[in-house]
C-alpha atoms as a PDB file:
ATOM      1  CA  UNK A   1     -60.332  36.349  90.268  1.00  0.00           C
ATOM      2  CA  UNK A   2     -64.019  37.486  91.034  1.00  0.00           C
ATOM      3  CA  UNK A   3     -66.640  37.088  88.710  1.00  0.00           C
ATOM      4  CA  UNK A   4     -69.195  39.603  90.022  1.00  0.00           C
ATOM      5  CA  UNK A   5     -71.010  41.538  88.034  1.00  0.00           C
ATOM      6  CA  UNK A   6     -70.923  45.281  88.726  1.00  0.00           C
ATOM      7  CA  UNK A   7     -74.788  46.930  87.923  1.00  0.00           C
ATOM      8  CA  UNK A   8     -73.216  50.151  87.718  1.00  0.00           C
ATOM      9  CA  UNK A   9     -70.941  49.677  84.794  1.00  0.00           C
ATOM     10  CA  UNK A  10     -71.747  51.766  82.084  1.00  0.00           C
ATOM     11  CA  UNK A  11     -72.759  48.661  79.531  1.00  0.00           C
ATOM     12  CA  UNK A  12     -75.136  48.049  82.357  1.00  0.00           C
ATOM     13  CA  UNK A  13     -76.168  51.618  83.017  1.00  0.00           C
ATOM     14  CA  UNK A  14     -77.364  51.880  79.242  1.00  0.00           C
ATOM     15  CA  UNK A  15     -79.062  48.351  79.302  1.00  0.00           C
ATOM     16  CA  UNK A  16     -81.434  49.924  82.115  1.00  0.00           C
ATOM     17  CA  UNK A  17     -82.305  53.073  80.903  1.00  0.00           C
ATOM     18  CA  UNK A  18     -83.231  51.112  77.402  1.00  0.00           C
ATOM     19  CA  UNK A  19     -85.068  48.952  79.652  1.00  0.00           C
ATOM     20  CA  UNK A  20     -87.245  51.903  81.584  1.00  0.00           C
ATOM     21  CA  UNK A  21     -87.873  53.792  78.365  1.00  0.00           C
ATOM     22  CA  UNK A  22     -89.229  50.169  76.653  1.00  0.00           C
ATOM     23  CA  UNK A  23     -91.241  50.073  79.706  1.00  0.00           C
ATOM     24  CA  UNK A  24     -92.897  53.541  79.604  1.00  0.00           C
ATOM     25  CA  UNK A  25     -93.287  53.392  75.978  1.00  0.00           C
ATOM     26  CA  UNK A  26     -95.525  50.193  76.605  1.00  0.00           C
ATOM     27  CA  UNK A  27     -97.285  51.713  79.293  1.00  0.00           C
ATOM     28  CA  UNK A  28     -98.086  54.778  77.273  1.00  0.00           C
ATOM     29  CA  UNK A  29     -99.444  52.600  74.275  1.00  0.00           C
ATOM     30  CA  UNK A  30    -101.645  51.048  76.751  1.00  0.00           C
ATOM     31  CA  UNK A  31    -103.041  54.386  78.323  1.00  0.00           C
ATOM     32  CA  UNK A  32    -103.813  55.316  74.202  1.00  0.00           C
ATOM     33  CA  UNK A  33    -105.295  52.105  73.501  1.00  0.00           C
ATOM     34  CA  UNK A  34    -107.747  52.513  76.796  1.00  0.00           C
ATOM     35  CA  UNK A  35    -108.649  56.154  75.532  1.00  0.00           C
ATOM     36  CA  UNK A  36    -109.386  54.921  72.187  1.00  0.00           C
ATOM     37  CA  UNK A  37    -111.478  51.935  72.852  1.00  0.00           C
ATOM     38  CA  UNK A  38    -114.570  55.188  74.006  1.00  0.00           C
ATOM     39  CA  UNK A  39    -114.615  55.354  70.206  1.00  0.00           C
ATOM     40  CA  UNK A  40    -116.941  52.530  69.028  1.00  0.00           C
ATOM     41  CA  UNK A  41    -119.770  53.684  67.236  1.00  0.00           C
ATOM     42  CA  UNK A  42    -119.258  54.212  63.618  1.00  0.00           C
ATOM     43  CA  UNK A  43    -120.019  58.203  64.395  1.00  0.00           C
ATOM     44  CA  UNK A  44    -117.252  58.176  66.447  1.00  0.00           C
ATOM     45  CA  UNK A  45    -115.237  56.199  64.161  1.00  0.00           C
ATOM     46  CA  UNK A  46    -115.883  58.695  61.480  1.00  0.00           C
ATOM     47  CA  UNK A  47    -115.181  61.752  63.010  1.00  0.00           C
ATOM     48  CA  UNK A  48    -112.106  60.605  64.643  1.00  0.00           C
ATOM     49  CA  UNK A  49    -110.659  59.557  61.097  1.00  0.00           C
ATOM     50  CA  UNK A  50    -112.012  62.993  59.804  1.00  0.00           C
ATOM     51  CA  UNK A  51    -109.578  64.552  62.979  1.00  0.00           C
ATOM     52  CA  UNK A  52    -106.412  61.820  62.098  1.00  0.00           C
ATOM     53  CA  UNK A  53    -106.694  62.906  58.379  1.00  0.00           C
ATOM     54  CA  UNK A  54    -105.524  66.598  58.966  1.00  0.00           C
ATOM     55  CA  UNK A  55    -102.317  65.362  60.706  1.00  0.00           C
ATOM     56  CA  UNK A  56     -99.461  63.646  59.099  1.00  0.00           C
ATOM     57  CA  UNK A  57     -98.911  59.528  59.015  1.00  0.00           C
ATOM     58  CA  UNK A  58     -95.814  59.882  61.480  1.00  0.00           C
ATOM     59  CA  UNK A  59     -97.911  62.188  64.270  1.00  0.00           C
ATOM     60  CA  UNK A  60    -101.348  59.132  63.763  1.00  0.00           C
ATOM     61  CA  UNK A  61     -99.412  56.341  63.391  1.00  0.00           C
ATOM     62  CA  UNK A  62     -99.922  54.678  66.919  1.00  0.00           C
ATOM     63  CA  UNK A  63    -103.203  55.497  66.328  1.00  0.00           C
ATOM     64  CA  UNK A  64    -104.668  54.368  63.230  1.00  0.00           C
ATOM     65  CA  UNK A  65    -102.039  50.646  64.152  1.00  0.00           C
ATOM     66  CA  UNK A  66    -104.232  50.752  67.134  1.00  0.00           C
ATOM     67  CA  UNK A  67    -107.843  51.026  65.423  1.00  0.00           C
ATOM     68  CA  UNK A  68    -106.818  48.961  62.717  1.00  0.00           C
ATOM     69  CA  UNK A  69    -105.734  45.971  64.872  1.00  0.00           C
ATOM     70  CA  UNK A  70    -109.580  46.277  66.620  1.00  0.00           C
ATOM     71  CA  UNK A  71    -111.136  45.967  63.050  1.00  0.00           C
END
């Protein structure tokens, strides 16, 4: 009886393409958090609040988690 593993099962299949979208989700958080860190001065600060403000909680989310955790 063999005990290899066959990658291209579908358990296996699914496990990967979790994987890849965990991967680009993290990658795309860190693209966001490298845009955001331009906005430093409290100017900046203020008018990007002013622009999160006219859009709802679920479409800023990432963002204000990401200027909060700098504060």
């Amino acid at each position: 009886m063999s005990s290899a593993i066959n990658l291209l099962s579908p358990p296996w299949i699914a496990i990967r393409s979790q994987l890849r979208e965990i991967f680009a989700d993290r990658s795309e958080h860190r693209v966001l958090e490298q845009e955001l860190a331009d906005y430093t001065s409290e100017k900046d600060l203020h008018d990007l609040g002013a622009i999160l403000d006219r859009h709802s909680d679920a479409e800023t989310g990432d963002i204000r988690r990401i200027l909060g955790a700098r504060s």
